[in-house]
PDB file of N, CA and C in Angstrom:
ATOM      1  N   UNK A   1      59.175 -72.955 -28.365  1.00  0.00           N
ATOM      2  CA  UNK A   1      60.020 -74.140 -28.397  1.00  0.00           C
ATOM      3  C   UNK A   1      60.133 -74.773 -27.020  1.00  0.00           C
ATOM      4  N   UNK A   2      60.238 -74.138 -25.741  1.00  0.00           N
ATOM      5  CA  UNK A   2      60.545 -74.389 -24.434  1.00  0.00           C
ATOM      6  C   UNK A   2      59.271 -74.979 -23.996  1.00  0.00           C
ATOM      7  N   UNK A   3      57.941 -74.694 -24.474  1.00  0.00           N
ATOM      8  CA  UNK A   3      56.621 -75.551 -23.954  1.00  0.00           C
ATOM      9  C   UNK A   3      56.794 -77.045 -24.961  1.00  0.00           C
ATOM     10  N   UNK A   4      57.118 -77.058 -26.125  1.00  0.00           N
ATOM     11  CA  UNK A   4      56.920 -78.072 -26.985  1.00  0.00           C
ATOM     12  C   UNK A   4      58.145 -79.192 -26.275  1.00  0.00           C
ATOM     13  N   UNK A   5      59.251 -78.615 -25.744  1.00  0.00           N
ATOM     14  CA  UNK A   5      60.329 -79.479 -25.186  1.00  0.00           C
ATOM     15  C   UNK A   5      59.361 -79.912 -23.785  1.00  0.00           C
ATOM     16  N   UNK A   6      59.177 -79.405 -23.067  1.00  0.00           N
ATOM     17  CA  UNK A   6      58.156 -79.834 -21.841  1.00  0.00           C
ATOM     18  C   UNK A   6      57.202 -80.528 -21.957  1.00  0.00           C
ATOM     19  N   UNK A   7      56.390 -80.486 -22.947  1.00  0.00           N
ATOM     20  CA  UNK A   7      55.228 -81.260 -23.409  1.00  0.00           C
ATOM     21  C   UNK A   7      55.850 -82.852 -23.765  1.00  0.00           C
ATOM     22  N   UNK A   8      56.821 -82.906 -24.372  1.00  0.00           N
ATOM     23  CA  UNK A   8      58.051 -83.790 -24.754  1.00  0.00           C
ATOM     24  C   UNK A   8      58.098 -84.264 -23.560  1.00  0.00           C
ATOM     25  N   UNK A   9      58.981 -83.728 -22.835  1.00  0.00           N
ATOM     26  CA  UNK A   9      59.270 -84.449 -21.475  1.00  0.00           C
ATOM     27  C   UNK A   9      58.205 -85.102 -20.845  1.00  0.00           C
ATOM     28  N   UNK A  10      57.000 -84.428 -20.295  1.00  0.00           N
ATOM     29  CA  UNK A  10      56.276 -85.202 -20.019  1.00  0.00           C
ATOM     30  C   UNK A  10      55.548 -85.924 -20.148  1.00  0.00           C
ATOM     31  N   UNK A  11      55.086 -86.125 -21.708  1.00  0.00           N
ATOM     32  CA  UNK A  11      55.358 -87.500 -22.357  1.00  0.00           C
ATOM     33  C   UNK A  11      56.028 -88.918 -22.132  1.00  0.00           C
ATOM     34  N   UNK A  12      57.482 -88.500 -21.768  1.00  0.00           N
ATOM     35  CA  UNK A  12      58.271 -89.036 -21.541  1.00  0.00           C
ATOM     36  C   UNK A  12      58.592 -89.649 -20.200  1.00  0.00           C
ATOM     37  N   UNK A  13      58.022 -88.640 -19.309  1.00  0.00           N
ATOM     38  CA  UNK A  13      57.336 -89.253 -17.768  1.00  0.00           C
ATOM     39  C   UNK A  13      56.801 -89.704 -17.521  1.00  0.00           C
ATOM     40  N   UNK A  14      55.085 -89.912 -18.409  1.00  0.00           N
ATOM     41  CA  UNK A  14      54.188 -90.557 -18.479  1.00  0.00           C
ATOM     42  C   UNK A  14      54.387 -91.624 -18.699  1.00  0.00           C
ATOM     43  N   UNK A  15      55.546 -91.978 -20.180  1.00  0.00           N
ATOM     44  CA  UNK A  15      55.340 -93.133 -20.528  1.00  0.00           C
ATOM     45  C   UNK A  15      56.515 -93.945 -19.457  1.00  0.00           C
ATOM     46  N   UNK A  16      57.417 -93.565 -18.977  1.00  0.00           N
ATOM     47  CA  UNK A  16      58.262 -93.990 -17.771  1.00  0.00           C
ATOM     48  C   UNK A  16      57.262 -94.500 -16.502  1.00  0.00           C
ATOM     49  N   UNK A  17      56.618 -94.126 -16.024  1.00  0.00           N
ATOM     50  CA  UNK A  17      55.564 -94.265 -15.384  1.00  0.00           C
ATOM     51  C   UNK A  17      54.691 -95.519 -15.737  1.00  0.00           C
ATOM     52  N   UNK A  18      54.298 -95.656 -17.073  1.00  0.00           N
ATOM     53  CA  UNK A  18      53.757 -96.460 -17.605  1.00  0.00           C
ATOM     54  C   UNK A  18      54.498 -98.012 -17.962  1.00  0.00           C
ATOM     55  N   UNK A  19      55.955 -97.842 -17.970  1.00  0.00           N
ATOM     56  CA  UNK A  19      56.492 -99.056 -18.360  1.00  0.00           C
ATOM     57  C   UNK A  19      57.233 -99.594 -16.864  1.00  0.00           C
ATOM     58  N   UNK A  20      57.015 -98.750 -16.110  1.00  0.00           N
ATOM     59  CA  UNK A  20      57.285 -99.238 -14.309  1.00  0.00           C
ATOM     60  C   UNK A  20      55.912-100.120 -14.177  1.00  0.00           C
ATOM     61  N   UNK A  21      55.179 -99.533 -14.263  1.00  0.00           N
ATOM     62  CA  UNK A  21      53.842-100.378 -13.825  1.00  0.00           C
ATOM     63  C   UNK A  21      54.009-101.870 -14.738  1.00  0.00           C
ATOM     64  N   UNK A  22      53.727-101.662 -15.805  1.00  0.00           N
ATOM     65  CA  UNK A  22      54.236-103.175 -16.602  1.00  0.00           C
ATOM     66  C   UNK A  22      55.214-104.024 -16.402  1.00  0.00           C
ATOM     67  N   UNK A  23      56.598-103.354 -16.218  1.00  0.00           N
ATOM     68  CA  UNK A  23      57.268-104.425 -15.157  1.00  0.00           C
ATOM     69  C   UNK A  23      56.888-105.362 -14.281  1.00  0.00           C
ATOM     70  N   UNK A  24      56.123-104.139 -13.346  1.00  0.00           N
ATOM     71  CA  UNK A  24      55.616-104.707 -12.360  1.00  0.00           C
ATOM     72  C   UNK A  24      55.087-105.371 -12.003  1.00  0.00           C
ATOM     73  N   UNK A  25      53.657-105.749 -13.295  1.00  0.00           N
ATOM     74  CA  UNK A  25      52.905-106.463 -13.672  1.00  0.00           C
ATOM     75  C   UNK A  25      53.453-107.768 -14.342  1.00  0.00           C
ATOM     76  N   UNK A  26      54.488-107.847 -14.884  1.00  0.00           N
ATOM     77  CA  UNK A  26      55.545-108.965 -15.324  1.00  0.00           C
ATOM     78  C   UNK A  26      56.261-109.291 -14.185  1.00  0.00           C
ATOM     79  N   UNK A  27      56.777-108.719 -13.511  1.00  0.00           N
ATOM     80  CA  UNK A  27      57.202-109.468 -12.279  1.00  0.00           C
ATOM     81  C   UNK A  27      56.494-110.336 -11.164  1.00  0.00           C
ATOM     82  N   UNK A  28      55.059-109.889 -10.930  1.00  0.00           N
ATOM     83  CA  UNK A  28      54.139-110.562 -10.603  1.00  0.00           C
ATOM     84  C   UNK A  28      53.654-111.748 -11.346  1.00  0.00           C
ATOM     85  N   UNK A  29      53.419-111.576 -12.382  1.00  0.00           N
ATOM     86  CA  UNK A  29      52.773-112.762 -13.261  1.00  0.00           C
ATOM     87  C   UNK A  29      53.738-113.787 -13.130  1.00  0.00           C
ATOM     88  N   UNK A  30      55.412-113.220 -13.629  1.00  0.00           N
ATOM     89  CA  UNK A  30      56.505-114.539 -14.065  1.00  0.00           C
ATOM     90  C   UNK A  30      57.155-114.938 -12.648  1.00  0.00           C
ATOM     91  N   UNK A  31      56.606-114.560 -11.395  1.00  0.00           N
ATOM     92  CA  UNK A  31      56.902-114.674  -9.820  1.00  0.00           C
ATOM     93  C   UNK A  31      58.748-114.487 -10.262  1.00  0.00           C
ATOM     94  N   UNK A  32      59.204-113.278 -10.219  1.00  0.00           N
ATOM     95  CA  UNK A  32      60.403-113.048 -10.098  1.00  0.00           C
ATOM     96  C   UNK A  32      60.627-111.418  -9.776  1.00  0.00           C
ATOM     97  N   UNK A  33      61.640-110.975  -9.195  1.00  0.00           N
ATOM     98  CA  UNK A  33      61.960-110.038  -8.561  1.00  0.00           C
ATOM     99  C   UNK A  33      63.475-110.082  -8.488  1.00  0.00           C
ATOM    100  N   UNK A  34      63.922-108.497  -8.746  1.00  0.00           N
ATOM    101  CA  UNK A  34      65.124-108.359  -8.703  1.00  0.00           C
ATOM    102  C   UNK A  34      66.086-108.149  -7.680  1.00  0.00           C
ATOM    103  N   UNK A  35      67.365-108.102  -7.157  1.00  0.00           N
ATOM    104  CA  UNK A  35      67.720-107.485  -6.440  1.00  0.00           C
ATOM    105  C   UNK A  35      69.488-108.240  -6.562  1.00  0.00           C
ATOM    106  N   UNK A  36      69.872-106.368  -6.449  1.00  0.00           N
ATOM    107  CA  UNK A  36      71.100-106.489  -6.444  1.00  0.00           C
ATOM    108  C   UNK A  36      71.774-106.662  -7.868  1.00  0.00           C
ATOM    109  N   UNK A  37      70.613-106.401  -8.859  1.00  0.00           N
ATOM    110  CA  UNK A  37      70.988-106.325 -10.625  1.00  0.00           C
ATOM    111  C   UNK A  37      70.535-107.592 -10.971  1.00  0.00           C
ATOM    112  N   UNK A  38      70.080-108.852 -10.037  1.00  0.00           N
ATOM    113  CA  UNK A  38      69.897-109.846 -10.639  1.00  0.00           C
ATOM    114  C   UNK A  38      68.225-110.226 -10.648  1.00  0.00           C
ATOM    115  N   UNK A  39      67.717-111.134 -11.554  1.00  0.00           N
ATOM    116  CA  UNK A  39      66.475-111.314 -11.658  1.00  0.00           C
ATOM    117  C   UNK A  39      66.496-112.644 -10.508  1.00  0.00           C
ATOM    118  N   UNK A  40      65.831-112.766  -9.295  1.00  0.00           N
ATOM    119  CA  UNK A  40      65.751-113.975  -8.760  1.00  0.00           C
ATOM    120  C   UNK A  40      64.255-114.675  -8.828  1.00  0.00           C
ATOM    121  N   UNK A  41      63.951-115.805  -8.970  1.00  0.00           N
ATOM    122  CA  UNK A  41      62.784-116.706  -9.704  1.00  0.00           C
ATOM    123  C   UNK A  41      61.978-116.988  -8.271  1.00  0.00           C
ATOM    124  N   UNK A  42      60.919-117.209  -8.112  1.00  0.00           N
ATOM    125  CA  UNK A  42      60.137-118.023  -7.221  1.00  0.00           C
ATOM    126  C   UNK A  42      60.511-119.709  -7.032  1.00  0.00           C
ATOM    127  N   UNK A  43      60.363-120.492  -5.669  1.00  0.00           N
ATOM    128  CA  UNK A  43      61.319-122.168  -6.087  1.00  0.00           C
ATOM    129  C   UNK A  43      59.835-122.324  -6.713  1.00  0.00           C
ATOM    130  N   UNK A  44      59.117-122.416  -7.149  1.00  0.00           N
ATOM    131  CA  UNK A  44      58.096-123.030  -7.986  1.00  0.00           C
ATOM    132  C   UNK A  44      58.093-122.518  -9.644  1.00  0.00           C
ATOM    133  N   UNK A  45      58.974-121.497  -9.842  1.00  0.00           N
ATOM    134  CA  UNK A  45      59.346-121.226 -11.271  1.00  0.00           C
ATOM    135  C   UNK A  45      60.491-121.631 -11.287  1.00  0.00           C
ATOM    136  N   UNK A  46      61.504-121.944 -10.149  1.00  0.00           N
ATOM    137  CA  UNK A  46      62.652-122.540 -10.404  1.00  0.00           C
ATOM    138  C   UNK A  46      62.622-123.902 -10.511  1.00  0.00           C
ATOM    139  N   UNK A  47      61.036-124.702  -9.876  1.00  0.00           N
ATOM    140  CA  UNK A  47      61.093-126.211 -10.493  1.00  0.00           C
ATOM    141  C   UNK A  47      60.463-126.110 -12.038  1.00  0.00           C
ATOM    142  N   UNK A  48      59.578-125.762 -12.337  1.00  0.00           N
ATOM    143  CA  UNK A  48      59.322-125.974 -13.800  1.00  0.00           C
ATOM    144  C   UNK A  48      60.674-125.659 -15.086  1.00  0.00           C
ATOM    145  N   UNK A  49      61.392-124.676 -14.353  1.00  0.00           N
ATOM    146  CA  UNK A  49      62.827-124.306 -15.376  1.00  0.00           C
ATOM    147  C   UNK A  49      63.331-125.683 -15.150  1.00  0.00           C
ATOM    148  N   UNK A  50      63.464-126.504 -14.252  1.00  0.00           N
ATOM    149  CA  UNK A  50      64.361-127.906 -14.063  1.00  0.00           C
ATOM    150  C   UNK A  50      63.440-128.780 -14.704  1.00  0.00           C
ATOM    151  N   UNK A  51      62.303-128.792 -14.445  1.00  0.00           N
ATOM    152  CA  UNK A  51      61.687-129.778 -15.387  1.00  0.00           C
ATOM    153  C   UNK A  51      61.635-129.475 -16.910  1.00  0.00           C
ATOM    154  N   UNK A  52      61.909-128.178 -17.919  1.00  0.00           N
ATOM    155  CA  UNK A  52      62.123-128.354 -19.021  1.00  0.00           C
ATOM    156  C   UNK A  52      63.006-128.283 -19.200  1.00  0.00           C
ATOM    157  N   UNK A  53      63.945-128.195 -18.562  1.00  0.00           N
ATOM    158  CA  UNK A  53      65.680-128.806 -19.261  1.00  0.00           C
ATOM    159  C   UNK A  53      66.014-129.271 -19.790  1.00  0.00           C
ATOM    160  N   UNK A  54      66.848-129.405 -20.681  1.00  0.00           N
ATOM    161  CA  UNK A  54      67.283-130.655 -21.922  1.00  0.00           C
ATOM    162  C   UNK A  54      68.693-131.034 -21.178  1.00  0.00           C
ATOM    163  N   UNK A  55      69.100-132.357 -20.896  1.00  0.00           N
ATOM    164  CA  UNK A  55      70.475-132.741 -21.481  1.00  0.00           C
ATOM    165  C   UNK A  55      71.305-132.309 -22.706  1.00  0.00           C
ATOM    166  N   UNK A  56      72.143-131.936 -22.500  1.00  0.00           N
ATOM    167  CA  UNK A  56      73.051-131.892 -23.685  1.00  0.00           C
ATOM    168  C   UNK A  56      73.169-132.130 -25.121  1.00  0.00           C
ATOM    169  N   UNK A  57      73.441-134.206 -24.442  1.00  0.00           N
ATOM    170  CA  UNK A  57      73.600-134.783 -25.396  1.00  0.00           C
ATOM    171  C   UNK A  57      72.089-135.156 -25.873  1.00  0.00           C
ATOM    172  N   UNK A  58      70.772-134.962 -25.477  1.00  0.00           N
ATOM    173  CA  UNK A  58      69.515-134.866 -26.026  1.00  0.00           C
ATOM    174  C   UNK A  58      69.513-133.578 -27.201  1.00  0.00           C
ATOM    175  N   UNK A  59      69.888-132.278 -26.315  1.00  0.00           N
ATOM    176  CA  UNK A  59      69.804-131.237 -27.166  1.00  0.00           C
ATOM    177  C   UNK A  59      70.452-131.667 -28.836  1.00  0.00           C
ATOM    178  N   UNK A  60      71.790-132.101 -28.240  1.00  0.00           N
ATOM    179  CA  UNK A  60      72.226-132.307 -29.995  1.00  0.00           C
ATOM    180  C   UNK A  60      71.784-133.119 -30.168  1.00  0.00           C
ATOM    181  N   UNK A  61      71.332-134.332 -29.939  1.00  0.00           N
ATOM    182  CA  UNK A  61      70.887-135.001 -30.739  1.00  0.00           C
ATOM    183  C   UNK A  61      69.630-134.565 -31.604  1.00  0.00           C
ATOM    184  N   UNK A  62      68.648-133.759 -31.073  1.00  0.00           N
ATOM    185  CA  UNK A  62      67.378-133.673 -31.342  1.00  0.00           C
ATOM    186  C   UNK A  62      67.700-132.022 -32.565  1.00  0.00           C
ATOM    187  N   UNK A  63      68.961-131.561 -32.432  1.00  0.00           N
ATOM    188  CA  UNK A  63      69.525-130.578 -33.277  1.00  0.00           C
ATOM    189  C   UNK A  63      69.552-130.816 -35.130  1.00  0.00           C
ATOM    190  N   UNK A  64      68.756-129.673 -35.445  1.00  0.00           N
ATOM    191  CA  UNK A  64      69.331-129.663 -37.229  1.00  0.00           C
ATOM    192  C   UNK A  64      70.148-130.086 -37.547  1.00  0.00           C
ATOM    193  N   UNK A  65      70.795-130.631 -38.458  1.00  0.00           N
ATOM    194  CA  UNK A  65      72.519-130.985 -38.798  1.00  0.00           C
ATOM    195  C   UNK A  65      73.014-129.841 -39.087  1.00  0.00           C
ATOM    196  N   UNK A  66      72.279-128.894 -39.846  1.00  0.00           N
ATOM    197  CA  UNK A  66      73.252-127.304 -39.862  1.00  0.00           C
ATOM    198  C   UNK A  66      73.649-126.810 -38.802  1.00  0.00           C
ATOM    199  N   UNK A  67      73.063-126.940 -37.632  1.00  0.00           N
ATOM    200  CA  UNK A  67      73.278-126.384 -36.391  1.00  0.00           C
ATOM    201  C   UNK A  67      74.775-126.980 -35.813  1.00  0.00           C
ATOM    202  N   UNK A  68      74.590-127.807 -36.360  1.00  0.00           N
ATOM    203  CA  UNK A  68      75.536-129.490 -35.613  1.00  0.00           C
ATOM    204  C   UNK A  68      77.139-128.013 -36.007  1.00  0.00           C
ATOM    205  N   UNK A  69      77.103-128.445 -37.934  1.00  0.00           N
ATOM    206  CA  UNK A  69      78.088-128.363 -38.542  1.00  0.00           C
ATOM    207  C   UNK A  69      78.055-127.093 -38.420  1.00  0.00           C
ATOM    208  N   UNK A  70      77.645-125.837 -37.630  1.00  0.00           N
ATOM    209  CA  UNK A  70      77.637-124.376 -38.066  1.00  0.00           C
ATOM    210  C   UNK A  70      78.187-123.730 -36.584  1.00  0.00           C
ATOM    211  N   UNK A  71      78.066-125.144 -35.601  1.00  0.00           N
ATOM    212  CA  UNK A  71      78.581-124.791 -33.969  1.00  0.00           C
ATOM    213  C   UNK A  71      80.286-124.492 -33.855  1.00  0.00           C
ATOM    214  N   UNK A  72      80.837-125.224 -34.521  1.00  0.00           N
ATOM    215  CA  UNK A  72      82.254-125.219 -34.501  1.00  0.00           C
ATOM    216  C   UNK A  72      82.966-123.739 -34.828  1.00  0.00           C
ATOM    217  N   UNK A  73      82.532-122.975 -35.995  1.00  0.00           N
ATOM    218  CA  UNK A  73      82.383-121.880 -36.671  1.00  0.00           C
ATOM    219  C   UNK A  73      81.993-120.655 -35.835  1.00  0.00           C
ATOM    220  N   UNK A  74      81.438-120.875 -34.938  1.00  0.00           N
ATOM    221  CA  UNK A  74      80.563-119.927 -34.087  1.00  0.00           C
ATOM    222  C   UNK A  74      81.083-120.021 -32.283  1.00  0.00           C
ATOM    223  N   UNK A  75      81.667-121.312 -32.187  1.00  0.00           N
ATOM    224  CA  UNK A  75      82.464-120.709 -31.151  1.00  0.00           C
ATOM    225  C   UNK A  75      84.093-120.688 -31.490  1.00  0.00           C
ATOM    226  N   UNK A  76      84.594-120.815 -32.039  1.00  0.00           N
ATOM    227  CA  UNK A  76      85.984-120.235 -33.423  1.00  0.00           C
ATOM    228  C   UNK A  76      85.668-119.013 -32.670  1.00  0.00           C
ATOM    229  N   UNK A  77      85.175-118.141 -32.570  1.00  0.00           N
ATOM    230  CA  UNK A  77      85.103-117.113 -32.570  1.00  0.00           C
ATOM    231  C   UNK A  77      85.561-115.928 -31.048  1.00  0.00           C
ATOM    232  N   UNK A  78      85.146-116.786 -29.991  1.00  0.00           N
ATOM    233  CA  UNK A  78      85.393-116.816 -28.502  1.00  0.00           C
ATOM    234  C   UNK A  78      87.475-116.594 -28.092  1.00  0.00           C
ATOM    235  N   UNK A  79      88.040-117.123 -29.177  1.00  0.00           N
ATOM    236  CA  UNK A  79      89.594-116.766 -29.463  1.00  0.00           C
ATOM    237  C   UNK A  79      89.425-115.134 -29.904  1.00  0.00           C
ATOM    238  N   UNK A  80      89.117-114.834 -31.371  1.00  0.00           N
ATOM    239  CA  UNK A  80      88.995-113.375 -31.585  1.00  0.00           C
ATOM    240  C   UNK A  80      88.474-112.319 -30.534  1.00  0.00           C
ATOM    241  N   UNK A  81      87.449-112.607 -29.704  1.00  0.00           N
ATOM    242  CA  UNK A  81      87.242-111.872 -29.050  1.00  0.00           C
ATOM    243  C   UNK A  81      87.477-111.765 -27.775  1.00  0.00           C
ATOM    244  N   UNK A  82      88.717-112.875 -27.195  1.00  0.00           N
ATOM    245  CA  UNK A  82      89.759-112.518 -26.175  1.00  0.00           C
ATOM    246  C   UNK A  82      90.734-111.423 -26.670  1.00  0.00           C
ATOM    247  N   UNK A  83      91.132-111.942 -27.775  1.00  0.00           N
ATOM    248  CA  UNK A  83      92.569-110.847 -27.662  1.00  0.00           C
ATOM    249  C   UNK A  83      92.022-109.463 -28.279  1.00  0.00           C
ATOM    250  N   UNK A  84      90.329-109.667 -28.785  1.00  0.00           N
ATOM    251  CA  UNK A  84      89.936-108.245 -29.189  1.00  0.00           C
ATOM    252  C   UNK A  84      90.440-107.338 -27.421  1.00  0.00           C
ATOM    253  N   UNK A  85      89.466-107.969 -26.525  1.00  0.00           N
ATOM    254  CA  UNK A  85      89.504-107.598 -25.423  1.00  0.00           C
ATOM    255  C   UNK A  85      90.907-107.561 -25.034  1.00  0.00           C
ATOM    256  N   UNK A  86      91.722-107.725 -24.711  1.00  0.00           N
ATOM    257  CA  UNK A  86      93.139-107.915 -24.700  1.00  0.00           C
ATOM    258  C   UNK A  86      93.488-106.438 -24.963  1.00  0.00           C
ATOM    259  N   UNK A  87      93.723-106.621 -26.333  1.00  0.00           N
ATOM    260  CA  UNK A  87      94.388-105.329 -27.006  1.00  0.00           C
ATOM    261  C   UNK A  87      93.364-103.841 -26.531  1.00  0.00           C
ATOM    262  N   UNK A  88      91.956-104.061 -26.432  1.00  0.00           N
ATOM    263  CA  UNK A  88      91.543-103.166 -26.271  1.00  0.00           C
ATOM    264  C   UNK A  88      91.582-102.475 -24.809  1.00  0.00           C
ATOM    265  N   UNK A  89      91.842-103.432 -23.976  1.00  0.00           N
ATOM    266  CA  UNK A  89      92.348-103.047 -22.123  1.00  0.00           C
ATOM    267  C   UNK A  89      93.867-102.917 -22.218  1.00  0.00           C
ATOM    268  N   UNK A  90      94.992-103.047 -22.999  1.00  0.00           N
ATOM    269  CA  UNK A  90      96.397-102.518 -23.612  1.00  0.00           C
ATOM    270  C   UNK A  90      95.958-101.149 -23.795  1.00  0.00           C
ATOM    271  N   UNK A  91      95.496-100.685 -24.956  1.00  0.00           N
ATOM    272  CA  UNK A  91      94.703 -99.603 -25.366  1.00  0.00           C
ATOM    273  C   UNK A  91      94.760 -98.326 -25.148  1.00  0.00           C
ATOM    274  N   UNK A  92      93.819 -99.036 -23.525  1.00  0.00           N
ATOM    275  CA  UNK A  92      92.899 -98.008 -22.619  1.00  0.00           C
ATOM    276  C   UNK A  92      93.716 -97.682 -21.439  1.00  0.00           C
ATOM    277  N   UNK A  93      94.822 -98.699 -21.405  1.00  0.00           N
ATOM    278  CA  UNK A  93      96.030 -98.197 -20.438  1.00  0.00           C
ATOM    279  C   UNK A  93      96.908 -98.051 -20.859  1.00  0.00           C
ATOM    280  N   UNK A  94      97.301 -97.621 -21.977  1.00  0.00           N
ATOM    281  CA  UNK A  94      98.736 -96.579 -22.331  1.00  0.00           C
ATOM    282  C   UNK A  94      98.193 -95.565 -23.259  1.00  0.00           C
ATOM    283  N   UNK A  95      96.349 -95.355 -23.774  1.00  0.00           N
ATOM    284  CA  UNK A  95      96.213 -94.390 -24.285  1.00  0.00           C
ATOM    285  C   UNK A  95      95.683 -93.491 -23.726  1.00  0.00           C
ATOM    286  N   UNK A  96      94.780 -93.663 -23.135  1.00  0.00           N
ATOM    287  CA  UNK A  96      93.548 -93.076 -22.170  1.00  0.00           C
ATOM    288  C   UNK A  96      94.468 -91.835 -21.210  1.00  0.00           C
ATOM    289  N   UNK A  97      95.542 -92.551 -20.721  1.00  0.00           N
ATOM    290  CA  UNK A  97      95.802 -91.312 -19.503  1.00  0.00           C
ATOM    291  C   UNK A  97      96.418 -90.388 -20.536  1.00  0.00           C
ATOM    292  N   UNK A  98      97.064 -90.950 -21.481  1.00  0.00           N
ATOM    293  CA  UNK A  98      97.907 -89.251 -22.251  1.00  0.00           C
ATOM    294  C   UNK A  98      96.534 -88.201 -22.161  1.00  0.00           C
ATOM    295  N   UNK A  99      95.739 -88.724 -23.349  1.00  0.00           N
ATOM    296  CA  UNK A  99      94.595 -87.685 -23.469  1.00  0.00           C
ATOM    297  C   UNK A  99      93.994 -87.391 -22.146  1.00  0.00           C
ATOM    298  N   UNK A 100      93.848 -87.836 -21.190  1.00  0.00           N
ATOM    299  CA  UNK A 100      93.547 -87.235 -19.923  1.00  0.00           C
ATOM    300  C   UNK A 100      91.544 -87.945 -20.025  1.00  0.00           C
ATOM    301  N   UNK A 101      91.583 -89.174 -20.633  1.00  0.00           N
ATOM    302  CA  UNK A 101      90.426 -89.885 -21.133  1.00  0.00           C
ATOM    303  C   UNK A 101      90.408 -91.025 -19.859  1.00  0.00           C
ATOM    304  N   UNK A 102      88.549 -90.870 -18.968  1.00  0.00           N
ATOM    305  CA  UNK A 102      88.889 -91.780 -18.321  1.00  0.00           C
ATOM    306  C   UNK A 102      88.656 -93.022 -18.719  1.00  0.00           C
ATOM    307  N   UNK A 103      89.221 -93.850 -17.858  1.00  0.00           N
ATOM    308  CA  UNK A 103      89.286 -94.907 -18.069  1.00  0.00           C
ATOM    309  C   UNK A 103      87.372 -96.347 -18.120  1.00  0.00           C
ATOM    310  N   UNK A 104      87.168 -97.322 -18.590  1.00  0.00           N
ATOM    311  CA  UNK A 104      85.834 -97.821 -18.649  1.00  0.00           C
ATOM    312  C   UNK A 104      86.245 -98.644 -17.919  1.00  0.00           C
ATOM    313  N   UNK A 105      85.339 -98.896 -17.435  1.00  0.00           N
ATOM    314  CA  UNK A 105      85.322-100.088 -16.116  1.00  0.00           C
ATOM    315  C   UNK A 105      84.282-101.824 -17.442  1.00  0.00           C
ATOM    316  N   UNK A 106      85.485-102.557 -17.409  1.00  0.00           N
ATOM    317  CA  UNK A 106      84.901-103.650 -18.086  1.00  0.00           C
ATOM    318  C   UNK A 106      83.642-104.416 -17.486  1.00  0.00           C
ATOM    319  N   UNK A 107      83.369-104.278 -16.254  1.00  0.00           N
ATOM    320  CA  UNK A 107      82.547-104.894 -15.475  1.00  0.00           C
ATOM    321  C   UNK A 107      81.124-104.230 -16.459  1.00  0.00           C
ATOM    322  N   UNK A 108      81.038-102.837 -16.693  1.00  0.00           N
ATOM    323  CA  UNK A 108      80.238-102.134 -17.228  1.00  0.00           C
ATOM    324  C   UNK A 108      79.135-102.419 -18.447  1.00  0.00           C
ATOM    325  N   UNK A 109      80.145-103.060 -19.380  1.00  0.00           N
ATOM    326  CA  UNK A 109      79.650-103.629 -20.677  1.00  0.00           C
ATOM    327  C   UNK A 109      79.856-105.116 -20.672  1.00  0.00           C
ATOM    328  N   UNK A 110      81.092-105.786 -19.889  1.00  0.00           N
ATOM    329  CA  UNK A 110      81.232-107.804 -20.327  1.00  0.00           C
ATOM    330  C   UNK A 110      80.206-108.592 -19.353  1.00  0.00           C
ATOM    331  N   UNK A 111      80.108-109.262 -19.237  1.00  0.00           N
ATOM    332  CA  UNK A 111      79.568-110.500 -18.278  1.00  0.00           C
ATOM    333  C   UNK A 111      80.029-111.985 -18.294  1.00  0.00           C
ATOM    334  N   UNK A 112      80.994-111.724 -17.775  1.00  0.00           N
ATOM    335  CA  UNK A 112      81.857-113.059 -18.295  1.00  0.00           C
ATOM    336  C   UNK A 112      82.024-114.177 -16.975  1.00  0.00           C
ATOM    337  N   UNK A 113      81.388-113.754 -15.872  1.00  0.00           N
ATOM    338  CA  UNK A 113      81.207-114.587 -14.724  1.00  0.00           C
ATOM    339  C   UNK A 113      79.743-115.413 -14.797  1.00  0.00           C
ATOM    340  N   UNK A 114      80.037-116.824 -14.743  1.00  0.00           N
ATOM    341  CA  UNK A 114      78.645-117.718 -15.149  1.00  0.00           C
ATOM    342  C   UNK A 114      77.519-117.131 -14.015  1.00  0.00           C
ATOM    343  N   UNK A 115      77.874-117.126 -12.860  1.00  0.00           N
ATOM    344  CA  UNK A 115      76.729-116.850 -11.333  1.00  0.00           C
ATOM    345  C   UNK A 115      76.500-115.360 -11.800  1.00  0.00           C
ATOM    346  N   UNK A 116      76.995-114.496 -12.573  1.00  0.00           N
ATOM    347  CA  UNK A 116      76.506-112.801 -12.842  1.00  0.00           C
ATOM    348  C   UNK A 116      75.458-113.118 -13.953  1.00  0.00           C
ATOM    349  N   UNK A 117      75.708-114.122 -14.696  1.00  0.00           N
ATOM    350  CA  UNK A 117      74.693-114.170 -15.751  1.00  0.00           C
ATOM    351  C   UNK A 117      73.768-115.279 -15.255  1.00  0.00           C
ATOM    352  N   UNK A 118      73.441-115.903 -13.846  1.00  0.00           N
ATOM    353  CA  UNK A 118      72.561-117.023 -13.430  1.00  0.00           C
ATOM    354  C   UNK A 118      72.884-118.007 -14.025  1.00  0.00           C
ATOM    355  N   UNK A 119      73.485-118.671 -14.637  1.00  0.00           N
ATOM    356  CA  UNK A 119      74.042-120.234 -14.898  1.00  0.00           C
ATOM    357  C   UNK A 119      74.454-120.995 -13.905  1.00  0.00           C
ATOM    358  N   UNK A 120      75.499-120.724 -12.552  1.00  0.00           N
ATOM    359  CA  UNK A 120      75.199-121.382 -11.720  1.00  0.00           C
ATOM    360  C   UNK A 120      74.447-121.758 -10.773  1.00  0.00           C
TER     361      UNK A 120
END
């Protein structure tokens, strides 16, 4: 059992090994590179992103009508999942310390800052 788990693993090294290199090879091709958790672009992939940009009011216009009438419905939803978050950071600070449970750092799982997710 202890060779078949090893054989496993290094499998599992190999193919780790193997999907570093492909990155790598994607980071070269799409001229971008990370640092500091963020993907930063080459300014010559950052002009072609500005040249296919849509306006807004192009985007909707040039939009399905289901899309139109199905947008309202779909951010409705951005309310529920404040006070989900809400109640669930209430929660995690009056339940967590009884059980002696640590605490999650929200930074961990949300992204709720536009410049953390590259929008600005």
């Amino acid at each position: 059992m202890n060779t078949r788990i090893a054989e496993l693993v290094g499998k599992v090294r190999e193919l780790e090994g193997e999907i570093e290199q492909e990155v790598l090879r994607r980071q070269a091709d799409f001229k971008y590179r990370f640092e500091k958790g963020r993907a930063l672009f080459e300014d010559e992939i950052l002009q072609r992103h500005r040249q296919y940009k849509v306006a807004l009011v192009r985007y909707i216009a040039d939009a399905p009508v289901m899309v139109i009438l199905t947008a309202p419905f779909i951010y409705s939803l951005i309310i529920p999942f404040i006070l989900l978050d809400l109640f669930v950071s209430i929660y995690q600070a009056v339940c967590f310390p009884v059980y002696g449970i640590p605490k999650v750092k929200r930074d961990d799982f949300f992204c709720l800052r536009p410049r953390a997710l590259g929008l600005s």
